[in-house]
N, C-alpha and C. Protein backbone atom coordinates (compact mmCIF):
# COMPACT_ATOMS: atom_id res chain seq x y z
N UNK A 1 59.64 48.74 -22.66
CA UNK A 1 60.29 47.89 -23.65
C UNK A 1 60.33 46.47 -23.14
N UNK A 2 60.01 45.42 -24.20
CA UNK A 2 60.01 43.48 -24.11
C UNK A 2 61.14 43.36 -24.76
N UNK A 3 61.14 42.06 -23.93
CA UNK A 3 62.40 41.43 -24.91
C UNK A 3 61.18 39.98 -25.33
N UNK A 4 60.04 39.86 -25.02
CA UNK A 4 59.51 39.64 -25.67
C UNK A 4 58.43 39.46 -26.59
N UNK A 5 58.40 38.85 -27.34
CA UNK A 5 58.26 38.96 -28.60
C UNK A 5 56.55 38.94 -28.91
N UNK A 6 55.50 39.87 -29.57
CA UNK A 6 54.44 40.15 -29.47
C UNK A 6 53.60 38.88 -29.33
N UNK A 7 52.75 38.22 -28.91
CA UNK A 7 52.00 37.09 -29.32
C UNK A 7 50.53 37.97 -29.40
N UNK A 8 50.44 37.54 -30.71
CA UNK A 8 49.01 37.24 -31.39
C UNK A 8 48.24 36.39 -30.51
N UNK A 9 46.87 36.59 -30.15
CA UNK A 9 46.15 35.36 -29.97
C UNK A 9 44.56 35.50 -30.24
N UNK A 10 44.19 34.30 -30.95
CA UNK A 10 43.09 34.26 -31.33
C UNK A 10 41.92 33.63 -30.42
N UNK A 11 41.15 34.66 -29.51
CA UNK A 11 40.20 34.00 -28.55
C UNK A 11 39.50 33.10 -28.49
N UNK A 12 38.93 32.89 -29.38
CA UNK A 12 38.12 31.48 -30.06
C UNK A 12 38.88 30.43 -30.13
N UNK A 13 40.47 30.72 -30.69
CA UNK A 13 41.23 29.09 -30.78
C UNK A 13 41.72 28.94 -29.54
N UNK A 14 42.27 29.90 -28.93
CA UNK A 14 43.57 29.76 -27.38
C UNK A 14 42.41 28.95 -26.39
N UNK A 15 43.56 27.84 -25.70
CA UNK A 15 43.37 26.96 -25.26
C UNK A 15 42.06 26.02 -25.28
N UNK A 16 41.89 25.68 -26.24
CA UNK A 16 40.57 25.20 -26.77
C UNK A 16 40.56 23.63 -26.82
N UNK A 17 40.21 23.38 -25.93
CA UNK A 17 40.69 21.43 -25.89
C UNK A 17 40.14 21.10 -26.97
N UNK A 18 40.42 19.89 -27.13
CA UNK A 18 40.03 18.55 -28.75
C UNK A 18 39.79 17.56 -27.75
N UNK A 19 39.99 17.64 -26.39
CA UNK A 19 39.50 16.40 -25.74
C UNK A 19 37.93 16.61 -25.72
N UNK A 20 37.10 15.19 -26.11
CA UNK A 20 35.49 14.52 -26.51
C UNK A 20 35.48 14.50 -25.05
N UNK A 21 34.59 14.87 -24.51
CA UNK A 21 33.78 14.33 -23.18
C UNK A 21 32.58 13.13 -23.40
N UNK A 22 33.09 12.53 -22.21
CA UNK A 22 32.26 11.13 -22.03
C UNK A 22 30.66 11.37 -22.38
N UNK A 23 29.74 10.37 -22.94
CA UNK A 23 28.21 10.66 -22.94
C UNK A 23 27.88 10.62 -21.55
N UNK A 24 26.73 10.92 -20.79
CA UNK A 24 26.09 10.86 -19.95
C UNK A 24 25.57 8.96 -20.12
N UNK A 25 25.02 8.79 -20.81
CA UNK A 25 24.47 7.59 -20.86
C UNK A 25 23.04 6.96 -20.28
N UNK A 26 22.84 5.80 -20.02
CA UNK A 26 21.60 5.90 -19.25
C UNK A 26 21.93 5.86 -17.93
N UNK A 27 20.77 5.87 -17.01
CA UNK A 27 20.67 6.25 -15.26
C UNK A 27 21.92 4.50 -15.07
N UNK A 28 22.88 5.27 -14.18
CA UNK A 28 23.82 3.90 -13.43
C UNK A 28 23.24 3.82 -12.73
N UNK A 29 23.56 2.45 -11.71
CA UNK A 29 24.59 2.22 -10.40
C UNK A 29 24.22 0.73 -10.11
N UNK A 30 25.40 0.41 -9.50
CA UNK A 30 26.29 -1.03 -9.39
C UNK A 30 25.29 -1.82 -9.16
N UNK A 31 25.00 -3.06 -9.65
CA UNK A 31 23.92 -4.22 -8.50
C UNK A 31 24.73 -4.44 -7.87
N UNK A 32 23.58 -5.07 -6.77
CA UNK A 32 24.17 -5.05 -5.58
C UNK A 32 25.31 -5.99 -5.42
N UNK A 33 25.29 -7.22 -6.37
CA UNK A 33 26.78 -7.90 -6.38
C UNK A 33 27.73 -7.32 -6.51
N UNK A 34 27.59 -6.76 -7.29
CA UNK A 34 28.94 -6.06 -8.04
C UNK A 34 29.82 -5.06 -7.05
N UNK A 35 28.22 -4.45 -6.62
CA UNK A 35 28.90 -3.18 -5.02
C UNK A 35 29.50 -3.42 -3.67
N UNK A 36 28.96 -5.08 -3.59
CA UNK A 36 29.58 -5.92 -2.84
C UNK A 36 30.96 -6.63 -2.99
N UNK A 37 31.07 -6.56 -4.41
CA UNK A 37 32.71 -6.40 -4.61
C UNK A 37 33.69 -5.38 -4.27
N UNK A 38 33.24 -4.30 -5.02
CA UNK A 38 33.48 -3.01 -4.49
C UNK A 38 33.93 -2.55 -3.71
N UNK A 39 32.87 -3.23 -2.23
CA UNK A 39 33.52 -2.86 -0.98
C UNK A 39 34.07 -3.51 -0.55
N UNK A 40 34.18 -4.74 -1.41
CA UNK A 40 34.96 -6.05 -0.56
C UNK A 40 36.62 -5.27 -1.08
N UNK A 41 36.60 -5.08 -2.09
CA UNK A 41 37.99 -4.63 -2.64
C UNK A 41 38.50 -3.46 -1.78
N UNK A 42 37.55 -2.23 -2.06
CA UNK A 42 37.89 -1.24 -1.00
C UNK A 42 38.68 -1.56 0.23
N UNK A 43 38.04 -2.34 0.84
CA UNK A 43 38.80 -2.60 2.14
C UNK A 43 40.31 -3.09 2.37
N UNK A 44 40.80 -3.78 0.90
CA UNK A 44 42.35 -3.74 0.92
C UNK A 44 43.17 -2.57 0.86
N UNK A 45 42.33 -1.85 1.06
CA UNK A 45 43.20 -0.20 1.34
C UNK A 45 42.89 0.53 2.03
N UNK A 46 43.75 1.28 2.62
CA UNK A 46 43.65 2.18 4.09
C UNK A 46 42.83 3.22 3.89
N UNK A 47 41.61 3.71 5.01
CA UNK A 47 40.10 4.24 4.77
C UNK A 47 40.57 5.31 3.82
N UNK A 48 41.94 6.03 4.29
CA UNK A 48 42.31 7.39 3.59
C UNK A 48 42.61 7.23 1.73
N UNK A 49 42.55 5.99 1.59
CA UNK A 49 42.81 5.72 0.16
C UNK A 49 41.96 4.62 -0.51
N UNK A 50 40.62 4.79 -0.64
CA UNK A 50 39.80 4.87 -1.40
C UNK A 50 40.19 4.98 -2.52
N UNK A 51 41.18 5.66 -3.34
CA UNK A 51 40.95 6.15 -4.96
C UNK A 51 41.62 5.03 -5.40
N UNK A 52 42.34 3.96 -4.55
CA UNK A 52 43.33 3.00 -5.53
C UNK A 52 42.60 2.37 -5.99
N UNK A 53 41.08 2.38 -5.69
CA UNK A 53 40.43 0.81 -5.97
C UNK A 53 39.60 1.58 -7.02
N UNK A 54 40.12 2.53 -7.86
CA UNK A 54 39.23 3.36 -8.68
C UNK A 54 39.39 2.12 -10.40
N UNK A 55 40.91 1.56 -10.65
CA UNK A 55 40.65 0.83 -11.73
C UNK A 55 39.97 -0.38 -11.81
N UNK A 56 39.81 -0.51 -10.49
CA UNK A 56 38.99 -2.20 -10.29
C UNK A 56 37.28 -1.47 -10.14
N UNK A 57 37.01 -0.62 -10.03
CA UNK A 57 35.63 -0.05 -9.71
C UNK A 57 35.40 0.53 -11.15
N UNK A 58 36.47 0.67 -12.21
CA UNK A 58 36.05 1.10 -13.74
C UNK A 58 35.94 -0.21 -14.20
N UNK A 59 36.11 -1.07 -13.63
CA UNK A 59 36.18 -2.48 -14.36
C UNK A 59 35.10 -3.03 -14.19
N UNK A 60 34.42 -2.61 -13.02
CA UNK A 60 33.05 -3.56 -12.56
C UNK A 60 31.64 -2.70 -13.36
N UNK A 61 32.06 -1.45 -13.60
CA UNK A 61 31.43 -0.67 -14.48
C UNK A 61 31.44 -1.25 -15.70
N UNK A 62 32.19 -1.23 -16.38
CA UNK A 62 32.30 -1.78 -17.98
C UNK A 62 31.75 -2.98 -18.14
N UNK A 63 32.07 -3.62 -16.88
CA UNK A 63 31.62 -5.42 -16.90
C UNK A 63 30.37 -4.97 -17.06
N UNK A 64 29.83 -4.41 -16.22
CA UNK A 64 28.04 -3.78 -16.20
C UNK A 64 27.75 -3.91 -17.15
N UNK A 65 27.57 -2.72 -17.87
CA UNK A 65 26.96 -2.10 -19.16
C UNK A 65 27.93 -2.40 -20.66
N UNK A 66 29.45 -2.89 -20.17
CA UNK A 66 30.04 -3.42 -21.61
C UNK A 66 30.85 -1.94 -21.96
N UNK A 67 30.89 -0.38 -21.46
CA UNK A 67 31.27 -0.09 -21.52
C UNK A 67 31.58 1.38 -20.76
N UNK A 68 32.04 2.15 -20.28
CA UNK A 68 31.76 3.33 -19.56
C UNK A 68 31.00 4.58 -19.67
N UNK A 69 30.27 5.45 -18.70
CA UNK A 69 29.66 6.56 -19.67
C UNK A 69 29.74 7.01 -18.30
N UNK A 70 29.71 8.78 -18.67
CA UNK A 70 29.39 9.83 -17.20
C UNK A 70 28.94 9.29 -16.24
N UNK A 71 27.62 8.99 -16.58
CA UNK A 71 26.96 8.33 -15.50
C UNK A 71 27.38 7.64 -14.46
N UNK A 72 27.96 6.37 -14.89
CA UNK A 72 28.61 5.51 -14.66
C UNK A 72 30.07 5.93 -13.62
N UNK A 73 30.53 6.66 -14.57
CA UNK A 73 31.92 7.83 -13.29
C UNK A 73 31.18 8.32 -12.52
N UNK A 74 30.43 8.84 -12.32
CA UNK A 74 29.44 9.51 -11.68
C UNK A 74 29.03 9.02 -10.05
N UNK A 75 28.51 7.30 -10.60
CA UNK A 75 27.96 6.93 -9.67
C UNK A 75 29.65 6.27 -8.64
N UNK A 76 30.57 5.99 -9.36
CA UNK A 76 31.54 5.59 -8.07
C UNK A 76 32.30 6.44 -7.56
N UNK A 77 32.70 7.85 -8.07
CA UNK A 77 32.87 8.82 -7.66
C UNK A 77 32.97 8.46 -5.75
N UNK A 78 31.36 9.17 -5.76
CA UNK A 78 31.33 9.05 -4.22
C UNK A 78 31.84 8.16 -3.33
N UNK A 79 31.90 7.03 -3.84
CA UNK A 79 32.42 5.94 -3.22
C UNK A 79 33.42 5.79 -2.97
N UNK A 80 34.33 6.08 -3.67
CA UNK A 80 36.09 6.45 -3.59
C UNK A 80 36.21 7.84 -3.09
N UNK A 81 35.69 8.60 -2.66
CA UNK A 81 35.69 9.84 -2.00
C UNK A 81 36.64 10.39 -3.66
N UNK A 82 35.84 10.48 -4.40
CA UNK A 82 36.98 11.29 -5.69
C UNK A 82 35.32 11.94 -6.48
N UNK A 83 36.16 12.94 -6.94
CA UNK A 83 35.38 13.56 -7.62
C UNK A 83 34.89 12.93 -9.46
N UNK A 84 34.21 13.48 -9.73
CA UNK A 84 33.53 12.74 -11.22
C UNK A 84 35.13 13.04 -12.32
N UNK A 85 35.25 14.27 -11.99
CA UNK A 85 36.79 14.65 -12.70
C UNK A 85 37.98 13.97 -12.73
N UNK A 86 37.91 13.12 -11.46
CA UNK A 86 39.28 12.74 -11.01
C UNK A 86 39.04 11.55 -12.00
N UNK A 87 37.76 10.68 -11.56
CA UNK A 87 37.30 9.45 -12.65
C UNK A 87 37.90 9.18 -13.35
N UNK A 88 36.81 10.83 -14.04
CA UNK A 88 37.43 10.91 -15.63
C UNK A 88 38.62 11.04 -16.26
N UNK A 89 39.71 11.42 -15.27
CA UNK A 89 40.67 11.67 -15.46
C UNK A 89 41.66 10.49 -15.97
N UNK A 90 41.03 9.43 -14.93
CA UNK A 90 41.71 7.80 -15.15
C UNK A 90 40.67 7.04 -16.38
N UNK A 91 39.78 7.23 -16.24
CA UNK A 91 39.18 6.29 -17.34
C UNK A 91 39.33 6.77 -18.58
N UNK A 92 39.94 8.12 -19.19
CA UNK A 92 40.25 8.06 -20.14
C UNK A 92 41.54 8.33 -20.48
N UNK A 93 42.42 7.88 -19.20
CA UNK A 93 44.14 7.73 -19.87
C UNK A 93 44.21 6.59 -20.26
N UNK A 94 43.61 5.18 -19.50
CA UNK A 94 43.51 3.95 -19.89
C UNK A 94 42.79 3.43 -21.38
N UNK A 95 43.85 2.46 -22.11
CA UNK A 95 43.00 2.27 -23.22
C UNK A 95 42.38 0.95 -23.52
N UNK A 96 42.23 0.49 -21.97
CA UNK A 96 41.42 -0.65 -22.00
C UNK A 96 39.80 -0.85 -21.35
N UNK A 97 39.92 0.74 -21.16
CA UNK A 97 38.33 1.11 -20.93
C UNK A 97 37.99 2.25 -22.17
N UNK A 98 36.30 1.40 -22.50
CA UNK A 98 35.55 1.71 -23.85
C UNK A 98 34.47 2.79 -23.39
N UNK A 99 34.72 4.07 -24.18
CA UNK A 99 33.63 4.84 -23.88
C UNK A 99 32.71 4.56 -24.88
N UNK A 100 32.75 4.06 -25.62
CA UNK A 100 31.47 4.24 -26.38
C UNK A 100 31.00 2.31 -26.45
N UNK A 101 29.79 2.13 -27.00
CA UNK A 101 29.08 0.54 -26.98
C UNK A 101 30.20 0.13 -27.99
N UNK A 102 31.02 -1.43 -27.50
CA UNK A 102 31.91 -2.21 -28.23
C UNK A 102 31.21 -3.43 -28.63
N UNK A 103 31.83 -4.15 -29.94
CA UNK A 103 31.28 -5.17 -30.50
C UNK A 103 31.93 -6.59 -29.08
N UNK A 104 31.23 -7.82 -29.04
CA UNK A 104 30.76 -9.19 -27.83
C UNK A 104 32.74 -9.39 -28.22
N UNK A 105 33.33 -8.97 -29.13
CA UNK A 105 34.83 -9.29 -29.31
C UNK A 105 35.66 -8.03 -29.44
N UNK A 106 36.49 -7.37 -28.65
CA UNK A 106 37.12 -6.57 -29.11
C UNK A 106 38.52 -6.85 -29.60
N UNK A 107 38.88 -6.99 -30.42
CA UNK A 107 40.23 -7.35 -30.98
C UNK A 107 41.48 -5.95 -30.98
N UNK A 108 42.49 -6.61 -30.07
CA UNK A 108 43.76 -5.11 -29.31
C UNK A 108 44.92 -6.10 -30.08
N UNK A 109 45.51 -5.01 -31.29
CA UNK A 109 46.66 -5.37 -31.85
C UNK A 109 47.38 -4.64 -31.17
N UNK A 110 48.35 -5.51 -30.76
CA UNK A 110 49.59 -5.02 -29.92
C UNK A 110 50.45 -4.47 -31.12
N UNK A 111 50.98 -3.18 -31.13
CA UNK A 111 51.46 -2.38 -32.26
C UNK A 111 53.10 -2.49 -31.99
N UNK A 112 53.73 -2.41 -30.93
CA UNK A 112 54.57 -1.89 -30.19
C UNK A 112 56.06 -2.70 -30.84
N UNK A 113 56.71 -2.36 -31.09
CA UNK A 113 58.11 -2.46 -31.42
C UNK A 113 58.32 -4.02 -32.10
N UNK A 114 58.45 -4.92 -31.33
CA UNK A 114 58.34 -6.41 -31.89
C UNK A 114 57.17 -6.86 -32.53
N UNK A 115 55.93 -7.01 -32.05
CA UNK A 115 55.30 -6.99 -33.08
C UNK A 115 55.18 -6.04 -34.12
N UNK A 116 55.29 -4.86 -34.50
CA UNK A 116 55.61 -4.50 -35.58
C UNK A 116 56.38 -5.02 -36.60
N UNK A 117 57.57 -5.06 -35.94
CA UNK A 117 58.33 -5.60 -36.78
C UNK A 117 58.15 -7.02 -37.26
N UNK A 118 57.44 -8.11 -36.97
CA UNK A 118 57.09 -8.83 -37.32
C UNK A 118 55.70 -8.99 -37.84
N UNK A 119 55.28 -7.69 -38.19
CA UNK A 119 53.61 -7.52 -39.11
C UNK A 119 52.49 -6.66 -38.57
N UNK A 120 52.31 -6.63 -37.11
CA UNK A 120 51.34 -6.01 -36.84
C UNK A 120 49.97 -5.22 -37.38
N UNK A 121 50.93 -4.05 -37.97
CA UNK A 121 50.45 -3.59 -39.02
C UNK A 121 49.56 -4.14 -40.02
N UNK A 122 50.22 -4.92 -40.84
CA UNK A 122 49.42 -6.31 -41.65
C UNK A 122 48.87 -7.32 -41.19
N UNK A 123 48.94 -7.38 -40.12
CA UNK A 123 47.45 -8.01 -39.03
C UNK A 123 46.41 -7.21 -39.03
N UNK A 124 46.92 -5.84 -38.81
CA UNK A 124 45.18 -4.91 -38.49
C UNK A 124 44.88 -4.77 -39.72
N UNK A 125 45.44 -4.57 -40.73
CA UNK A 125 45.29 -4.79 -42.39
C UNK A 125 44.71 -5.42 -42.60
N UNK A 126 44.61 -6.75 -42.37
CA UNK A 126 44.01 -7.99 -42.81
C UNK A 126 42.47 -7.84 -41.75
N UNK A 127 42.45 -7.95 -40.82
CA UNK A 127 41.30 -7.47 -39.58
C UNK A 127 40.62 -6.70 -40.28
N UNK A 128 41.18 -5.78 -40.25
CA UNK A 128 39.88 -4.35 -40.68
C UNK A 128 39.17 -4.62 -42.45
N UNK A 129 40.21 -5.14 -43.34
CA UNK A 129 39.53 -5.35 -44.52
C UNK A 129 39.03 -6.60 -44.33
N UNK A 130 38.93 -8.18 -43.42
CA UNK A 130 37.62 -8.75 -43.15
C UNK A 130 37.04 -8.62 -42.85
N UNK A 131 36.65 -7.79 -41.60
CA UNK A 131 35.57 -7.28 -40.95
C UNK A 131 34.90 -6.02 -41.64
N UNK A 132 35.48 -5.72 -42.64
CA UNK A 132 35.15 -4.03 -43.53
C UNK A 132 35.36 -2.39 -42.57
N UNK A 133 35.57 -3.24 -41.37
CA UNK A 133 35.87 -1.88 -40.42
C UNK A 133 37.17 -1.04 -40.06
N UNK A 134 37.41 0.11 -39.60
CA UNK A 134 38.75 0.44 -39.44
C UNK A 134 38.88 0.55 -38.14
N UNK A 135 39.74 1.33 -37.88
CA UNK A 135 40.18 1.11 -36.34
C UNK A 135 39.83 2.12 -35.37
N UNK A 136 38.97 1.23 -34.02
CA UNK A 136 38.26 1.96 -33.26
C UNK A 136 36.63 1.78 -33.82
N UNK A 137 36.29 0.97 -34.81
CA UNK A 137 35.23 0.69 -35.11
C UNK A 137 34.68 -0.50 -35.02
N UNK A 138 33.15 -0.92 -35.43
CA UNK A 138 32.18 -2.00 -34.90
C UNK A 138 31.94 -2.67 -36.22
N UNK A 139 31.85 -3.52 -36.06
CA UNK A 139 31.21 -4.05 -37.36
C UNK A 139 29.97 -4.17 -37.15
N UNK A 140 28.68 -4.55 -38.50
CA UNK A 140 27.83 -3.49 -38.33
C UNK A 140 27.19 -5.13 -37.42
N UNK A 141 27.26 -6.50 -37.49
CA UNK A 141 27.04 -7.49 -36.41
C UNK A 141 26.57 -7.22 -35.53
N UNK A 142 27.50 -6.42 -34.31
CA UNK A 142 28.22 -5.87 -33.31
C UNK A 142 28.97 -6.88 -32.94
N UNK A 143 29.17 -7.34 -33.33
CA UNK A 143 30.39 -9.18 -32.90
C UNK A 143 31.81 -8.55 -32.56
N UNK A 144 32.64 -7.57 -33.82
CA UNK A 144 34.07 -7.45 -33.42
C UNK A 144 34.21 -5.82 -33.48
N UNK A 145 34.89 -4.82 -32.37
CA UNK A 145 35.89 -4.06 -32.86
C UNK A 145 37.06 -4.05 -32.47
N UNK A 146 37.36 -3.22 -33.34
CA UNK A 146 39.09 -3.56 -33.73
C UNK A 146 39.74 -2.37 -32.99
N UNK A 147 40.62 -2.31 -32.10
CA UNK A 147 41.30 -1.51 -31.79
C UNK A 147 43.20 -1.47 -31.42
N UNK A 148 44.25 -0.53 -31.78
CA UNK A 148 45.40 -0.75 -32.00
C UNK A 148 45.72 -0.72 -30.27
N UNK A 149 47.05 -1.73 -29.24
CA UNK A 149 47.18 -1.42 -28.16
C UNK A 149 48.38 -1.33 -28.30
N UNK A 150 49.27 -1.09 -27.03
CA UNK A 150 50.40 -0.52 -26.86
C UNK A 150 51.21 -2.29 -26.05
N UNK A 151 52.22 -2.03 -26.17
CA UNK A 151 52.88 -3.41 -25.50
C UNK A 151 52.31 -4.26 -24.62
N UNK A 152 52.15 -5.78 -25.23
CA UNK A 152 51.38 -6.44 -24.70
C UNK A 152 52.16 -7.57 -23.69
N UNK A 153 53.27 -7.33 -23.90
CA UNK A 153 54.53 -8.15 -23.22
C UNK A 153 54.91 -9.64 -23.82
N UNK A 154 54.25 -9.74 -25.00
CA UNK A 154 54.59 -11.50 -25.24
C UNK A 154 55.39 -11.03 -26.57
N UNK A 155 56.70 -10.06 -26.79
CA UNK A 155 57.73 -9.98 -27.58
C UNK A 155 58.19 -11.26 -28.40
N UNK A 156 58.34 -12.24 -27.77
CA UNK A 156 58.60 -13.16 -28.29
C UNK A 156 57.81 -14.47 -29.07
N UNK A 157 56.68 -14.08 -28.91
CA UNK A 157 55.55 -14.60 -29.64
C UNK A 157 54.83 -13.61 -30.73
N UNK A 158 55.47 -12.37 -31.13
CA UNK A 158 54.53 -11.18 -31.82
C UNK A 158 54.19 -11.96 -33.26
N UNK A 159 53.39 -11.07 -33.94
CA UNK A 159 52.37 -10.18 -33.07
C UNK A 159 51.48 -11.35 -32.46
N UNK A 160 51.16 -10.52 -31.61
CA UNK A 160 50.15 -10.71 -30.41
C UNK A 160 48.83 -10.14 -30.31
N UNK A 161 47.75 -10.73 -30.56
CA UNK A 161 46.05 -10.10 -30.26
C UNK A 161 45.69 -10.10 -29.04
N UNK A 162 45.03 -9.54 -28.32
CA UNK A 162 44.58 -9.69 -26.98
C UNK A 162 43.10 -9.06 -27.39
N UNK A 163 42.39 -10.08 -26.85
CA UNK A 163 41.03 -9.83 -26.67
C UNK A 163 40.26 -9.81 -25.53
N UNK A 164 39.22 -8.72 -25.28
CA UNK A 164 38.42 -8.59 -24.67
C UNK A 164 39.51 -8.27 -22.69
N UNK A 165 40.60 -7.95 -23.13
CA UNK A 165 41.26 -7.47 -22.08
C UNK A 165 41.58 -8.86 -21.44
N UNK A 166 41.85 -10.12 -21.90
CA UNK A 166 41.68 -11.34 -21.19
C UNK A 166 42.41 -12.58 -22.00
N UNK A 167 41.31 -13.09 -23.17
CA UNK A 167 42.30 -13.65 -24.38
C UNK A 167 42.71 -13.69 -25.10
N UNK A 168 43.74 -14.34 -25.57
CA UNK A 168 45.02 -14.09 -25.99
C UNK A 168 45.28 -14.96 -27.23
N UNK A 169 46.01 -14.21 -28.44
CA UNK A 169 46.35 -14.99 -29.33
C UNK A 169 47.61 -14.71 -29.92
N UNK A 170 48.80 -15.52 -29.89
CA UNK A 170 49.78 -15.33 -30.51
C UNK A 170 50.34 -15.50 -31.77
N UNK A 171 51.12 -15.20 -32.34
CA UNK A 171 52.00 -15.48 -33.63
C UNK A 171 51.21 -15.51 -34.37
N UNK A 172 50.64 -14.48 -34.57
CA UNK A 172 49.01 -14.24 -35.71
C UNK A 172 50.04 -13.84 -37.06
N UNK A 173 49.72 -14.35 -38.28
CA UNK A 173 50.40 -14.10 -39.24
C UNK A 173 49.21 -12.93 -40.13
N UNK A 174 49.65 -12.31 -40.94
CA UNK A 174 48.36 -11.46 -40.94
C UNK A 174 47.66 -12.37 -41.93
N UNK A 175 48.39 -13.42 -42.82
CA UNK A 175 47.42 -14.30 -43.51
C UNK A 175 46.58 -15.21 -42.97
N UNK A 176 47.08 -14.94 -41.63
CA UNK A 176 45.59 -16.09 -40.91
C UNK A 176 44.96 -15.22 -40.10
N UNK A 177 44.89 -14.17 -39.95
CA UNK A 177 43.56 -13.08 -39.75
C UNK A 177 42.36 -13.36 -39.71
N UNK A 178 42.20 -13.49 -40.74
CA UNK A 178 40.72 -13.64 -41.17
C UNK A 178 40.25 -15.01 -41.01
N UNK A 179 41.45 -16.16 -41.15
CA UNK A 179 41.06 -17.61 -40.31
C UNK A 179 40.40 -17.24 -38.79
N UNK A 180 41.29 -16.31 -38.01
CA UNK A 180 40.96 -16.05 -37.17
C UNK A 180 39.20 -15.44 -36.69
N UNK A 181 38.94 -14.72 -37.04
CA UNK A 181 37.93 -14.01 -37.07
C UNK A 181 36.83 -15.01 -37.17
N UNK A 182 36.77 -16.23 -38.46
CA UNK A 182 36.12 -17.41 -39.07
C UNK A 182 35.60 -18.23 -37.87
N UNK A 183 37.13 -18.20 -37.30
CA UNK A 183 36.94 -19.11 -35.82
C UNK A 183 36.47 -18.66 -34.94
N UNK A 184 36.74 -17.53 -34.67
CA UNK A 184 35.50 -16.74 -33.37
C UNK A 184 34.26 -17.12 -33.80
N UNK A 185 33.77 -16.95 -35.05
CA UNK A 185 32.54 -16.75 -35.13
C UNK A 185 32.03 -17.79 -35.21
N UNK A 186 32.52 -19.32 -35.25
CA UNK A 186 31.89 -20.38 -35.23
C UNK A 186 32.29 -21.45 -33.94
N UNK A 187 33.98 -21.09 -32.85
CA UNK A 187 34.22 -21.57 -32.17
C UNK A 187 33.80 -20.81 -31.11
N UNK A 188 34.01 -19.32 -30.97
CA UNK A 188 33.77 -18.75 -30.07
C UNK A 188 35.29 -18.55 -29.42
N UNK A 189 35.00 -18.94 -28.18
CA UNK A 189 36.94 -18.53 -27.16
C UNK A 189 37.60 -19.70 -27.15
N UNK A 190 37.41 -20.72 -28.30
CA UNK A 190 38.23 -21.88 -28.31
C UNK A 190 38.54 -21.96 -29.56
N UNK A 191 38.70 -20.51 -29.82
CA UNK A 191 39.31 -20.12 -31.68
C UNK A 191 41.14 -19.17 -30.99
N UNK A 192 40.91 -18.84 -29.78
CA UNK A 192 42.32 -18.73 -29.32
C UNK A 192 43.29 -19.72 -29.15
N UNK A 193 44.60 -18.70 -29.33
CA UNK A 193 45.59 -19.99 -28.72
C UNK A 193 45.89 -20.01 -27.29
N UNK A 194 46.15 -18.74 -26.70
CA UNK A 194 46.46 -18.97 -25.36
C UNK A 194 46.98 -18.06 -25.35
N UNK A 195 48.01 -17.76 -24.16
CA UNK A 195 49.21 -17.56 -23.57
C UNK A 195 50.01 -18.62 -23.07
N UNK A 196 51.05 -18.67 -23.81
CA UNK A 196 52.37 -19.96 -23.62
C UNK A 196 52.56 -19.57 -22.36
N UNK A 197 52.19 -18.42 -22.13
CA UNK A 197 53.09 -18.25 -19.97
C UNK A 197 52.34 -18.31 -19.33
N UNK A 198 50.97 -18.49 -19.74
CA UNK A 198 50.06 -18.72 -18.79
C UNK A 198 49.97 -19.97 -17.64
N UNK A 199 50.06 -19.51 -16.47
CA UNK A 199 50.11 -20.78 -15.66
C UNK A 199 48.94 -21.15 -15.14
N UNK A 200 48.16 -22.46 -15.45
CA UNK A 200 46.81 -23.26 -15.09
C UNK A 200 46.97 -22.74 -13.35
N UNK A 201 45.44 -22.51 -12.48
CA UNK A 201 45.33 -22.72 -11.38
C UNK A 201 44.40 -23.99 -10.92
């Protein structure tokens, strides 16, 4: 006799991930500049810890090719003494690394509490119906995609765009959206405003 209670289970559904695995992609590995960063970075950490320098080694990847693929985990793996799994493990909790080919602009609406409340929403509204794309998509250009991010820290300027993991545009009204977009495409990165906290070096 149980006290509990029968479970049904259907072999085909039980534990059946929905997590997409990365493409393979084409043949990696680093030029030699880049690997020379690599190890230049590596070395700010003790021989036994190799894996810290795993988000700065997904970064020199993406810089590569524009965006990540197996391969690509693959080839720094060894280098960080980590396995292809472990990689993968970090490059796809982060949502500022792109597995699939992104448009020369990626546009990250900061969604998160203040900007919401001051439009967000009706920023990516306005974005996705100029560009005709929705979210997580390319326009067919390849110039912009659009993707939603999580707190971008400039609360007091929301909403907030962050592009390309770098620049920055504040107090986007969603009626100047599509001003926005106008201006990329004819100013380029002098269609941003900035970051007000940004300090010149």
């Amino acid at each position: 006799m149980s006290f509990h209670p029968l479970m049904e289970y259907d072999r085909a559904k039980f534990q059946k991930s929905a997590r997409q695995t990365v493409p393979d992609g084409p043949p990696f590995a680093l030029t030699p500049e880049r690997r020379a960063q690599l190890d230049e970075i590596v070395t700010k950490y003790p021989p036994d810890r190799k894996r810290s320098a795993v988000l700065a080694a997904l970064y020199l990847v993406q810089e590569q090719q524009g965006y990540l693929t197996a391969n690509g985990m693959r080839h720094i793996a060894p280098l960080l003494d980590m396995t292809p799994a472990e990689v993968d493990d970090v490059a796809t909790y982060y949502v500022m690394f792109h597995k699939a080919p992104v448009g020369k602009y990626v546009l990250q609406v900061c969604r998160t509490l203040s900007c919401a409340l001051n439009g967000a929403e009706r920023v990516t509204e306005a974005l996705s119906e100029k560009l005709g794309i929705g979210i997580g998509e390319t326009d067919p250009s390849g110039m912009f995609t659009l993707v939603e991010f999580e707190c971008l820290g400039a609360c007091d300027r929301a909403p907030v765009v962050m592009v390309n993991n770098e620049l920055w545009h504040e107090c986007l009204k969603p009626e100047d959206a599509g001003q926005l977009v106008d201006a990329l495409k004819s100013k380029g990165d002098l269609a941003f405003s900035g970051c007000h906290l940004k300090v010149e070096r």
